[in-house]
Protein backbone atom coordinates (compact mmCIF):
# COMPACT_ATOMS: atom_id res chain seq x y z
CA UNK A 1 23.40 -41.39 92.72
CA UNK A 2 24.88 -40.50 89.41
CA UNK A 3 25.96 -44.74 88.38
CA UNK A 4 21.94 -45.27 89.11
CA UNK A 5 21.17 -42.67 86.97
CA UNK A 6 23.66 -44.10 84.41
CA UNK A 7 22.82 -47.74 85.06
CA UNK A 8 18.81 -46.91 84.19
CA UNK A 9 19.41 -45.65 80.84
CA UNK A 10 17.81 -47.54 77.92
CA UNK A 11 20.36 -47.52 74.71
CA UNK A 12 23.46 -48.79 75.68
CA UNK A 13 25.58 -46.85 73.80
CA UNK A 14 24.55 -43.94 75.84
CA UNK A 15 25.24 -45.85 78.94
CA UNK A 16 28.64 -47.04 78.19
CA UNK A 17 29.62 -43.46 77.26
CA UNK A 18 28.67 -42.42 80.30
CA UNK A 19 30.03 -44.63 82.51
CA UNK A 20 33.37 -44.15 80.50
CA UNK A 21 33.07 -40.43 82.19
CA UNK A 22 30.48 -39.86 84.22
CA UNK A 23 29.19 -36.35 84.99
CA UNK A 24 29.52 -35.42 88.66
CA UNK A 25 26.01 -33.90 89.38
CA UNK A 26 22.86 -34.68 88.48
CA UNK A 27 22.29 -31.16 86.18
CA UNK A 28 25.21 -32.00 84.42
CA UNK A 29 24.00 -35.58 83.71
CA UNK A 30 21.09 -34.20 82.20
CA UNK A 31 23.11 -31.63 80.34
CA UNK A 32 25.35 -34.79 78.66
CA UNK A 33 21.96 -37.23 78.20
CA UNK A 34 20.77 -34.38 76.19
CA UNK A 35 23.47 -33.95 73.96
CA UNK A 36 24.25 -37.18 73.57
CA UNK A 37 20.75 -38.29 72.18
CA UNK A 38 20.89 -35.25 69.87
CA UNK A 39 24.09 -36.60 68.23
CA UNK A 40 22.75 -40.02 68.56
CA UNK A 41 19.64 -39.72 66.66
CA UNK A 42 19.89 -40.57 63.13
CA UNK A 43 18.28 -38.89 59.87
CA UNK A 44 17.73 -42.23 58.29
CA UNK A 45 14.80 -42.37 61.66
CA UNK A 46 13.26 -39.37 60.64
CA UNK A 47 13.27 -40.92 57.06
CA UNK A 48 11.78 -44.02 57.91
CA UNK A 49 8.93 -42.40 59.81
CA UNK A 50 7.90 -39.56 57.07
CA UNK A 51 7.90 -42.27 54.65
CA UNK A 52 5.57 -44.63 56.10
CA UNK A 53 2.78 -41.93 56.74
CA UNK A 54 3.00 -41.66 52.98
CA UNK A 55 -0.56 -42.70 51.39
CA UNK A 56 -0.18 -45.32 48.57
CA UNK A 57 -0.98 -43.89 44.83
CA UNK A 58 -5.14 -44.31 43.99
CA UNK A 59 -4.56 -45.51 40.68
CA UNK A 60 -4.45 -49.02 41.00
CA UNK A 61 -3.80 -50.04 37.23
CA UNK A 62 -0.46 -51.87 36.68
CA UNK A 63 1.78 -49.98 34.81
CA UNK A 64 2.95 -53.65 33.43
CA UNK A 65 -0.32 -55.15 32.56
CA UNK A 66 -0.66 -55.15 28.95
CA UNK A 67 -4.23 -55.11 27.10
């Protein structure tokens, strides 16, 4: 059951890790998938998400234009 398990997983990364070793019951395939995406998960992500629900500045005068 476990290679189904293994062979359904989205990020292949993850996948090939686990096939490399895989866990021999299902709690302990959860137990890996879990700390495998938490060391897999990247700050830049985080980042990238906080920065994007950022609002643009109101003032819309160019700092460039000149008068």
């Amino acid at each position: 059951m476990i290679p189904f398990l293994i062979r359904g997983l989205i990020r292949p990364e993850i996948r090939s890790v686990m096939m490399g070793n895989p866990p021999a019951t299902v709690n302990a395939f959860l137990t890996e998938l879990r700390r495998l995406e938490s060391i897999s998960e990247s700050p830049t992500d985080s980042t990238a998400a906080s920065a994007s629900s950022v609002s643009p500045p109101t003032s819309t005068k160019d700092s460039n234009y000149l008068s």
